[in-house]
PDB file of N, CA and C in Angstrom:
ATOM      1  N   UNK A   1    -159.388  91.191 -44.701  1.00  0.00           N
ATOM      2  CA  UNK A   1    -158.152  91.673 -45.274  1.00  0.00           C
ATOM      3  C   UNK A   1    -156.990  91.166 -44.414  1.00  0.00           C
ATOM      4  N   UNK A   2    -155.975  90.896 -45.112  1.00  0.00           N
ATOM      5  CA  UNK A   2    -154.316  90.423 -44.213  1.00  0.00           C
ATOM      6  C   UNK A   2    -153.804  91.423 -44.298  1.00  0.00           C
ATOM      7  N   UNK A   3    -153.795  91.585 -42.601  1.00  0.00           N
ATOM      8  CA  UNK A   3    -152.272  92.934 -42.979  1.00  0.00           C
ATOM      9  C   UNK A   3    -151.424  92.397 -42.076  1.00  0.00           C
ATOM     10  N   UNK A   4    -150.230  93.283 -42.290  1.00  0.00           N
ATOM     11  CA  UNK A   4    -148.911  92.440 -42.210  1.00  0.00           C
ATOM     12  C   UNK A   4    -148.800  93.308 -40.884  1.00  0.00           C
ATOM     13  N   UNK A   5    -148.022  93.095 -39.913  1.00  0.00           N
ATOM     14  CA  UNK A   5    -147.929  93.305 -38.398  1.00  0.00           C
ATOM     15  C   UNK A   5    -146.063  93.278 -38.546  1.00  0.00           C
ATOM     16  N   UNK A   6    -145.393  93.993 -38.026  1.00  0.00           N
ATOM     17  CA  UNK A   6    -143.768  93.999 -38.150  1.00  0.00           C
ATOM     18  C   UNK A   6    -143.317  92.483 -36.374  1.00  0.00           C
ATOM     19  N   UNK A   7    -142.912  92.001 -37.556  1.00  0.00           N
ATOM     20  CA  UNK A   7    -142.376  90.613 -36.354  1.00  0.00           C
ATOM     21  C   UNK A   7    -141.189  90.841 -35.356  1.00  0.00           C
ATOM     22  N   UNK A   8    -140.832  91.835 -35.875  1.00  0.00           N
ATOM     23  CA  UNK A   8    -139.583  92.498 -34.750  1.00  0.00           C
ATOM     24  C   UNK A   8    -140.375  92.630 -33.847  1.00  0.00           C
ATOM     25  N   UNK A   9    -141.229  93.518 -33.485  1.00  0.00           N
ATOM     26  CA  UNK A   9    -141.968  93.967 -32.320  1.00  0.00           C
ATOM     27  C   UNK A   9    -142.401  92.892 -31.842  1.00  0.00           C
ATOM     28  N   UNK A  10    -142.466  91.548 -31.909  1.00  0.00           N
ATOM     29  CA  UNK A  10    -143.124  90.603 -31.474  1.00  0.00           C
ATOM     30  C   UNK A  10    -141.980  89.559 -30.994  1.00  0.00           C
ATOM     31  N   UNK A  11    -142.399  88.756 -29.692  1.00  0.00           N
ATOM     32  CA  UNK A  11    -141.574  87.953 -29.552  1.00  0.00           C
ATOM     33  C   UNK A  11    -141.170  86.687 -29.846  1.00  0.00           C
ATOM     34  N   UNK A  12    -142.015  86.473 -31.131  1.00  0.00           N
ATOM     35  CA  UNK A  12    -141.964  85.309 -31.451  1.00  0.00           C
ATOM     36  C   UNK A  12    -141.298  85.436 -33.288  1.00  0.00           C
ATOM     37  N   UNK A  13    -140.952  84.153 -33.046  1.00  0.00           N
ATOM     38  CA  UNK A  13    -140.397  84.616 -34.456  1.00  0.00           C
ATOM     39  C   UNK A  13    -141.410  84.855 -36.112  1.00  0.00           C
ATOM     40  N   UNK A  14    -140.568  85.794 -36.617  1.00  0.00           N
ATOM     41  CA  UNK A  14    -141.488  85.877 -38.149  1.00  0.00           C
ATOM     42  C   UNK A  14    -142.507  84.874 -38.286  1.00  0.00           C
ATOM     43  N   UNK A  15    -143.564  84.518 -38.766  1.00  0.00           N
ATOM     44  CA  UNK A  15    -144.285  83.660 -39.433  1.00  0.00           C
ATOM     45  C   UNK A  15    -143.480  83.738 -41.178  1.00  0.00           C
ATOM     46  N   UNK A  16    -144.181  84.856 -41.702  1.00  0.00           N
ATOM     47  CA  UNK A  16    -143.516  85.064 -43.198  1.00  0.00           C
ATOM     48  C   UNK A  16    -142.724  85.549 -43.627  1.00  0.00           C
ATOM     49  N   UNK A  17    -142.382  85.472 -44.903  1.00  0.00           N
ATOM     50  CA  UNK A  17    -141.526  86.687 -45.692  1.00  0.00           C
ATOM     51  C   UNK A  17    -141.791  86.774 -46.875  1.00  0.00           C
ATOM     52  N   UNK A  18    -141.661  88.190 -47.214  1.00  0.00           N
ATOM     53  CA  UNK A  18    -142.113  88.618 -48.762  1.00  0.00           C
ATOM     54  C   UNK A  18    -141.694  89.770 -49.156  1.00  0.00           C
ATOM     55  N   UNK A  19    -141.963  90.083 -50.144  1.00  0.00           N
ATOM     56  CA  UNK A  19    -141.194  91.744 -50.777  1.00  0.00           C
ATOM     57  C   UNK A  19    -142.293  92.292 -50.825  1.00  0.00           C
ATOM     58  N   UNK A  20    -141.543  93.779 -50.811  1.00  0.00           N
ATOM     59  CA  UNK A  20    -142.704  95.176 -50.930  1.00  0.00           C
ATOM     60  C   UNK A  20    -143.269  94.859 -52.214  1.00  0.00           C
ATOM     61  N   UNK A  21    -144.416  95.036 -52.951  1.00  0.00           N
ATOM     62  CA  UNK A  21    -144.732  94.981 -54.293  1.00  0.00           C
ATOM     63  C   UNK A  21    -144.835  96.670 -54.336  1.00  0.00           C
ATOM     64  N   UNK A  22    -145.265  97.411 -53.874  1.00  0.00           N
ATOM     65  CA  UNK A  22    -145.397  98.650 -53.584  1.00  0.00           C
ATOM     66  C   UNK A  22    -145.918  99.495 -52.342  1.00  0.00           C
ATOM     67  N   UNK A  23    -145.349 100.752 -52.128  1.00  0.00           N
ATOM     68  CA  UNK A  23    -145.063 101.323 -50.921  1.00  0.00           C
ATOM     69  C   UNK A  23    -145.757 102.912 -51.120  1.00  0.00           C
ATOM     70  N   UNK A  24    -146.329 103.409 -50.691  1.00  0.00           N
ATOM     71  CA  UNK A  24    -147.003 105.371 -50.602  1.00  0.00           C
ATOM     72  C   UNK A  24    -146.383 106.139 -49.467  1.00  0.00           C
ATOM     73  N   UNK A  25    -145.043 106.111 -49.605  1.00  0.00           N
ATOM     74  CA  UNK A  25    -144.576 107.137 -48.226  1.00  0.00           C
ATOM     75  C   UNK A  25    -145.639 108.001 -47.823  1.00  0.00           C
ATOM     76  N   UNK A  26    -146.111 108.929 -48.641  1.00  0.00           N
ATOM     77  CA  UNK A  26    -146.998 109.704 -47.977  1.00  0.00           C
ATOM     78  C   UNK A  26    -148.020 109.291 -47.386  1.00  0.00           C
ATOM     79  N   UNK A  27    -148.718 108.384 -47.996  1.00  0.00           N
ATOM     80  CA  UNK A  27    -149.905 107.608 -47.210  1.00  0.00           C
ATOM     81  C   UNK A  27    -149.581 106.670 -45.784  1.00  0.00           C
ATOM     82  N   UNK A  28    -148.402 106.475 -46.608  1.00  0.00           N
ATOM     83  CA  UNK A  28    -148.059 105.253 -45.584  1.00  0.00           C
ATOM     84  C   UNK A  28    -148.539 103.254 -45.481  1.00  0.00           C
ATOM     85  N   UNK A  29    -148.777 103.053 -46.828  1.00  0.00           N
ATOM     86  CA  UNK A  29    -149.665 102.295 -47.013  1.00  0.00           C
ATOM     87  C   UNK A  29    -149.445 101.344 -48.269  1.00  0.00           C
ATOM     88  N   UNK A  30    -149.174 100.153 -48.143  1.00  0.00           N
ATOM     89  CA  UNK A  30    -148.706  99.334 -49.368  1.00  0.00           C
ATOM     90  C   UNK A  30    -149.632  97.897 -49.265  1.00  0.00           C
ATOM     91  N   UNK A  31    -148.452  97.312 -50.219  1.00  0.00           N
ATOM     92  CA  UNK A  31    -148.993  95.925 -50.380  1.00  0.00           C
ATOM     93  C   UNK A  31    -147.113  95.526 -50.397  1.00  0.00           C
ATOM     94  N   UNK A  32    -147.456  93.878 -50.155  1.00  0.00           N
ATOM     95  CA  UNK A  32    -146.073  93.232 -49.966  1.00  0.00           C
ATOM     96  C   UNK A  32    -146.526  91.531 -51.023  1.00  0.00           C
ATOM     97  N   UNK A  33    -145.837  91.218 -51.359  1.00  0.00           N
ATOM     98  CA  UNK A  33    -146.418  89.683 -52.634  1.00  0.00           C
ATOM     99  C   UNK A  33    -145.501  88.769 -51.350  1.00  0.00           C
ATOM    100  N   UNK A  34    -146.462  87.621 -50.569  1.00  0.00           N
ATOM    101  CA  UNK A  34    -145.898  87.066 -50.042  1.00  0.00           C
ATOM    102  C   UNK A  34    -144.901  85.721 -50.577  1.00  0.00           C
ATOM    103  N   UNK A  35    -143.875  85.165 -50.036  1.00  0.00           N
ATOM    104  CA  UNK A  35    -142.528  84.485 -50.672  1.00  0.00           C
ATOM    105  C   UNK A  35    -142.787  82.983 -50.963  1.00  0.00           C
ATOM    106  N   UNK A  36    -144.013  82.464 -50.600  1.00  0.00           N
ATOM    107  CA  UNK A  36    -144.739  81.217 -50.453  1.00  0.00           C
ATOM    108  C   UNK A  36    -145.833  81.386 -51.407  1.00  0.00           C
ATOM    109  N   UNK A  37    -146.456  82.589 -52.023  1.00  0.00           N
ATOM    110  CA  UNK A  37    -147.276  82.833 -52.992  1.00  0.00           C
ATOM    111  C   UNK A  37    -148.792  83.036 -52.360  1.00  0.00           C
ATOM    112  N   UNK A  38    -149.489  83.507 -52.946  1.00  0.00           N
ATOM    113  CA  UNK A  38    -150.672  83.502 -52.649  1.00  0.00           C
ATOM    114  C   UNK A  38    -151.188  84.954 -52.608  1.00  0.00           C
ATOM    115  N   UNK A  39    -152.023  86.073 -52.006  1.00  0.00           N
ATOM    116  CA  UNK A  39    -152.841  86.891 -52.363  1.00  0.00           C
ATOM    117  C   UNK A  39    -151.501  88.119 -51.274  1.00  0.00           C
ATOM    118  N   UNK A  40    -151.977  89.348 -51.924  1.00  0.00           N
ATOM    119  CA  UNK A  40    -150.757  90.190 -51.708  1.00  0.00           C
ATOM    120  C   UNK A  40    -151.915  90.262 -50.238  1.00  0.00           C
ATOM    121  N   UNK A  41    -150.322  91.562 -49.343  1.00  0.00           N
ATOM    122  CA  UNK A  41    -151.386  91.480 -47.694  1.00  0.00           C
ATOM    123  C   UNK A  41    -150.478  93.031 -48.252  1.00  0.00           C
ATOM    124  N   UNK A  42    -151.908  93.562 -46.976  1.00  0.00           N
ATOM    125  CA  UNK A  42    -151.689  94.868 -47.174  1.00  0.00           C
ATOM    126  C   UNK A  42    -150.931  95.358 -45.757  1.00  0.00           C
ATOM    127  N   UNK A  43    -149.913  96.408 -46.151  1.00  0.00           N
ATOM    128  CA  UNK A  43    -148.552  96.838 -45.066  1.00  0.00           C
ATOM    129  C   UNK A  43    -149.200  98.414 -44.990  1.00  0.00           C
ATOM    130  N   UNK A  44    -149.108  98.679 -43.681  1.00  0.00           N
ATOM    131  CA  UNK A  44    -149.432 100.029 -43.027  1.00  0.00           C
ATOM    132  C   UNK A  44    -148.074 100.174 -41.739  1.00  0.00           C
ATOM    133  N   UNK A  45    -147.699 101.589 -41.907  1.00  0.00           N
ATOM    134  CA  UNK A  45    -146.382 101.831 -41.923  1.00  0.00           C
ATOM    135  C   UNK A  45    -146.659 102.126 -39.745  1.00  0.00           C
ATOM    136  N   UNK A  46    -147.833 102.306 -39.251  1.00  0.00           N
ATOM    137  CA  UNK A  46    -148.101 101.842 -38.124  1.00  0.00           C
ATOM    138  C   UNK A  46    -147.978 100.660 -37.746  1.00  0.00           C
ATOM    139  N   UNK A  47    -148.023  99.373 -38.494  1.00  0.00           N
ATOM    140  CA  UNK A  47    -147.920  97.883 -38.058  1.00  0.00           C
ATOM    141  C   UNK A  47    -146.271  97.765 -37.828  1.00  0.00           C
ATOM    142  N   UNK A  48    -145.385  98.599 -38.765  1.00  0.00           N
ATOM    143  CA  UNK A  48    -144.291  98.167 -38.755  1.00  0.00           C
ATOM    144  C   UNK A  48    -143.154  99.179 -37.273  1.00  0.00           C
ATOM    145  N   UNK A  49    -141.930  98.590 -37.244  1.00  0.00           N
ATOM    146  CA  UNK A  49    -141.344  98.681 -36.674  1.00  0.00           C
ATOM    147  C   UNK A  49    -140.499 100.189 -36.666  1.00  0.00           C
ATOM    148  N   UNK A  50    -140.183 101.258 -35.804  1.00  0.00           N
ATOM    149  CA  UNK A  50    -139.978 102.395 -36.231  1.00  0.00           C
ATOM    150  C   UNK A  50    -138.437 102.196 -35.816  1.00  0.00           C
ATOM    151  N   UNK A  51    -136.989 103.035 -36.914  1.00  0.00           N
ATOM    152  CA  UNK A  51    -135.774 103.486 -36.584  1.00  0.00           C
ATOM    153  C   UNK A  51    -135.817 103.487 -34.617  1.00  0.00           C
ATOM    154  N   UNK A  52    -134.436 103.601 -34.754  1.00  0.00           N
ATOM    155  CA  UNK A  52    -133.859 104.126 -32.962  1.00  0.00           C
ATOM    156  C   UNK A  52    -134.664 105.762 -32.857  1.00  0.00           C
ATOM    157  N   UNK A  53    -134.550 106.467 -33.998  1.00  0.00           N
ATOM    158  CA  UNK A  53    -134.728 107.602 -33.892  1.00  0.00           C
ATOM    159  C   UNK A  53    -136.394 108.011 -34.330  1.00  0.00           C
ATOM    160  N   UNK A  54    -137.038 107.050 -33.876  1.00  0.00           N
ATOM    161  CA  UNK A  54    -138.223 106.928 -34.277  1.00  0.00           C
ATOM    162  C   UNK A  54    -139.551 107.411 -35.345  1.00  0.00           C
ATOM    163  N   UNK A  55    -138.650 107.099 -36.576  1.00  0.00           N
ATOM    164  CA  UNK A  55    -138.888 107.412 -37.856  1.00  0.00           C
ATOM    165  C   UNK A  55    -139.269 105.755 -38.209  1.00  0.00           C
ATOM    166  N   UNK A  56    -140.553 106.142 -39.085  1.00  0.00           N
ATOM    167  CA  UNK A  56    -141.122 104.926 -39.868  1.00  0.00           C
ATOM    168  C   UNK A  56    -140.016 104.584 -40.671  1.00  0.00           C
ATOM    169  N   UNK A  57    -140.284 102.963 -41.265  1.00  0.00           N
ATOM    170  CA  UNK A  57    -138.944 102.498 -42.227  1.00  0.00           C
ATOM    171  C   UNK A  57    -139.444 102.933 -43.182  1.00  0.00           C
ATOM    172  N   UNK A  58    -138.540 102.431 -44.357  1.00  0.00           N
ATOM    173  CA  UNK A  58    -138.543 103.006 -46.015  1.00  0.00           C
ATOM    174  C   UNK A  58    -138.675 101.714 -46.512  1.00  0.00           C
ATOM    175  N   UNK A  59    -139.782 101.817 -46.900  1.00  0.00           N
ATOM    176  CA  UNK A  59    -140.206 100.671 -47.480  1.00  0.00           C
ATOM    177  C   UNK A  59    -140.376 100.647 -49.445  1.00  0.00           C
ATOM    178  N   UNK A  60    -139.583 100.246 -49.841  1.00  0.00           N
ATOM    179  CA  UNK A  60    -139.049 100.532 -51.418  1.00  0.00           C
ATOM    180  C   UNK A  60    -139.363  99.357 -51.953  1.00  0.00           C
ATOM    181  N   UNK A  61    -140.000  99.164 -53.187  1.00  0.00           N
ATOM    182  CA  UNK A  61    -140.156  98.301 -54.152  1.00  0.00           C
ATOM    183  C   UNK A  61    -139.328  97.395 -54.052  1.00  0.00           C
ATOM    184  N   UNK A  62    -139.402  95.856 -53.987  1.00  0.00           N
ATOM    185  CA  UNK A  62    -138.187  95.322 -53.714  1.00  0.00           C
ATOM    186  C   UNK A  62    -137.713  94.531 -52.599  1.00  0.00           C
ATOM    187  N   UNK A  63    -138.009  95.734 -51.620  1.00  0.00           N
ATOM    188  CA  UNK A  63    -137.240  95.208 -50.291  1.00  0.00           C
ATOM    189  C   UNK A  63    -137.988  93.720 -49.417  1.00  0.00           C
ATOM    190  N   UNK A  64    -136.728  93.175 -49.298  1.00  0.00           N
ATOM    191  CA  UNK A  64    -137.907  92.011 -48.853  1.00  0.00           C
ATOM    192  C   UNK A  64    -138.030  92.425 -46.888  1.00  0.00           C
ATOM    193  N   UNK A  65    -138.880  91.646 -46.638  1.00  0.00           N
ATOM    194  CA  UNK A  65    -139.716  92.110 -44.913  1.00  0.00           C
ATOM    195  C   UNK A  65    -140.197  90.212 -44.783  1.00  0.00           C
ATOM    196  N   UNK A  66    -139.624  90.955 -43.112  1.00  0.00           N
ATOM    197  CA  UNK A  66    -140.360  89.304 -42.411  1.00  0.00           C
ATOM    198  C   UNK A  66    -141.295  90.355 -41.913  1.00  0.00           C
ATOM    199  N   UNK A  67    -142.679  89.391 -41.464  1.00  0.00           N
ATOM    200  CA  UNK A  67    -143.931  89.562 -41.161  1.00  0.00           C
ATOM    201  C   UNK A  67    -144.707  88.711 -40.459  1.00  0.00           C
ATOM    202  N   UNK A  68    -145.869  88.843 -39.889  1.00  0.00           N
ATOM    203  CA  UNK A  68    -146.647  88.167 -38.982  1.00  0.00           C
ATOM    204  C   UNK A  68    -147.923  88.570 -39.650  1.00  0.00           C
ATOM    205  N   UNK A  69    -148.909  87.678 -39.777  1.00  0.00           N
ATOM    206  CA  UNK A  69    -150.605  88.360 -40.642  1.00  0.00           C
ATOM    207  C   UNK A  69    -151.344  88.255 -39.333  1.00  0.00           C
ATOM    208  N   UNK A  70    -151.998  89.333 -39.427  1.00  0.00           N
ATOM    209  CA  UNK A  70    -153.339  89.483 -38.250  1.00  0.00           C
ATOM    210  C   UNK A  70    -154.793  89.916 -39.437  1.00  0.00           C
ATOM    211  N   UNK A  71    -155.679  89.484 -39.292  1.00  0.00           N
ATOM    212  CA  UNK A  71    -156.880  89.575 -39.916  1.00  0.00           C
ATOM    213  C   UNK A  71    -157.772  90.417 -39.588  1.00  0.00           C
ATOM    214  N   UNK A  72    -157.671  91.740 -40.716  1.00  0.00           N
ATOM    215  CA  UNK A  72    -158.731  92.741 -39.915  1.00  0.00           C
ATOM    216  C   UNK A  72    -159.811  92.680 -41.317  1.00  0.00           C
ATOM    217  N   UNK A  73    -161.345  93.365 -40.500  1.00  0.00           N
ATOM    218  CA  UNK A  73    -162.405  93.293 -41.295  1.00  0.00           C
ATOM    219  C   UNK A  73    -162.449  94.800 -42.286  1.00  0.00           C
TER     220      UNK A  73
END
């Protein structure tokens, strides 16, 4: 499986970019359609980058996200 890793936290720059295809606040747990095409990667709201005030982001239908893929089994 590809999941998407938040590239802010990292010091290197983005690899990708793509939009949310859909987001489960409560779960915490989506998919994103990457901007180059190919198979959706799945977004977990732990990979990503938290507010100053250390609140997960809002991740809304739509929104586009840079990203980094790490390959978990």
């Amino acid at each position: 499986m590809l999941t998407a890793t938040s590239s802010t936290a990292s010091t290197t720059a983005p690899q990708h970019a793509g939009t949310i295809k859909w987001f489960d606040r409560k779960k915490g747990i989506g998919f994103a359609s990457p901007a180059e095409g190919g198979d959706d990667v799945f977004v977990h709201q732990d990979n990503m980058c938290t507010s100053s005030e250390g609140k997960p982001p809002f991740l809304d239908e739509g929104i586009a996200i840079c990203y980094d893929v790490s390959q978990r089994e």
